[in-house]
Protein backbone atom coordinates (compact mmCIF):
# COMPACT_ATOMS: atom_id res chain seq x y z
CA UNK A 1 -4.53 100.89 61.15
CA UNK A 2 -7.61 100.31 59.15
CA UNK A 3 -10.60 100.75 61.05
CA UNK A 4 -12.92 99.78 58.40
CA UNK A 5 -13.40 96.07 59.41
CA UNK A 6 -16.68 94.10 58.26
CA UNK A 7 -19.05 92.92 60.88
CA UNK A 8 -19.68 89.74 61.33
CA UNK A 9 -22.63 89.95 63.99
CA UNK A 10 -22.87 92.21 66.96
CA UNK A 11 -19.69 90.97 68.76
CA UNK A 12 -17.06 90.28 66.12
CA UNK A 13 -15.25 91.82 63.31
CA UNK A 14 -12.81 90.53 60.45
CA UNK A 15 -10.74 92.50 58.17
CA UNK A 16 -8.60 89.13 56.87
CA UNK A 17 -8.90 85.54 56.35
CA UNK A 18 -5.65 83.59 56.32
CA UNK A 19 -6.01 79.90 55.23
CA UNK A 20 -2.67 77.56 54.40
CA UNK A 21 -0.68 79.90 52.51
CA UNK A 22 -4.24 82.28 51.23
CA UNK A 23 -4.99 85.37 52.69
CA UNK A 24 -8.28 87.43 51.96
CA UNK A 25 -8.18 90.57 52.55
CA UNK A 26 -11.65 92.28 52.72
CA UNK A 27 -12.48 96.35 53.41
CA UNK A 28 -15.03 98.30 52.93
CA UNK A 29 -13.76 100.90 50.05
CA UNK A 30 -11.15 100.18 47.54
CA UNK A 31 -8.48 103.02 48.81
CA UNK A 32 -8.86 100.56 52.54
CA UNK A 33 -8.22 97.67 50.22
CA UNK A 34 -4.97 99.17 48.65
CA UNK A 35 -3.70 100.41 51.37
CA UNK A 36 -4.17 96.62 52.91
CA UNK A 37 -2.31 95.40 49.50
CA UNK A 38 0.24 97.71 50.26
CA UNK A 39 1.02 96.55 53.48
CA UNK A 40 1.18 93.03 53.22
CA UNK A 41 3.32 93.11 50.38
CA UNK A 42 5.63 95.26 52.85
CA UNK A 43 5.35 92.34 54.89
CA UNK A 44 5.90 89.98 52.63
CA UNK A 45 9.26 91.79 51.59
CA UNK A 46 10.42 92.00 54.49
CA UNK A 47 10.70 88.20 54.64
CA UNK A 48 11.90 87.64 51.41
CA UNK A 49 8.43 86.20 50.26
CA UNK A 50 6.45 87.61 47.00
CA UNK A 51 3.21 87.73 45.76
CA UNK A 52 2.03 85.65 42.76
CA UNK A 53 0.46 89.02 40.59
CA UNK A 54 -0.64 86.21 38.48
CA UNK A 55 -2.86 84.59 41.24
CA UNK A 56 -3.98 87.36 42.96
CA UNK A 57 -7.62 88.48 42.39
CA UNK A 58 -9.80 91.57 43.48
CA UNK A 59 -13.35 91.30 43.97
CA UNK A 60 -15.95 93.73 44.16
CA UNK A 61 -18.83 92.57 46.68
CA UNK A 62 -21.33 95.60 45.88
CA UNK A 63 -21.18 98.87 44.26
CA UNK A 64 -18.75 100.10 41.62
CA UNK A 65 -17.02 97.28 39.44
CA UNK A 66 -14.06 99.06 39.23
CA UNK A 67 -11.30 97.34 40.72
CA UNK A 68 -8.04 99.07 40.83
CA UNK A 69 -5.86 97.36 43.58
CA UNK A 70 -2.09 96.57 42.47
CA UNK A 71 0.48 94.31 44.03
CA UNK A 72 3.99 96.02 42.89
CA UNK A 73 6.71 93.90 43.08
């Protein structure tokens, strides 16, 4: 389990946003982030879903620009 969650104030943190059929995931390195990729895509095998590679986006909130999280199908 990722530990790395973002704080929202003193009480609460998030590490995912799930809206209709959108998910954000959000950590605080990129290896956290990959290793989230990785595991929802696990998910989502397991139930026969994919993941659009052509509508999924990484975003880089602060520091290096580099973004180098994959979905593999």
């Amino acid at each position: 389990m990722i530990r790395n969650d973002l704080q929202l104030n003193n009480k609460q943190l998030v590490s995912t946003i799930i809206y209709a059929d959108d998910q954000i995931l959000m950590a605080i390195s990129e290896d956290d982030l990959q290793t989230m990729a990785n595991h929802m895509n696990l998910i989502a095998r397991k139930y026969k879903m994919t993941i659009s590679s052509t509508h999924t986006k990484s975003l880089a909130m602060w520091g290096n620009p580099i973004q180098r999280v994959k979905i593999v199908k």
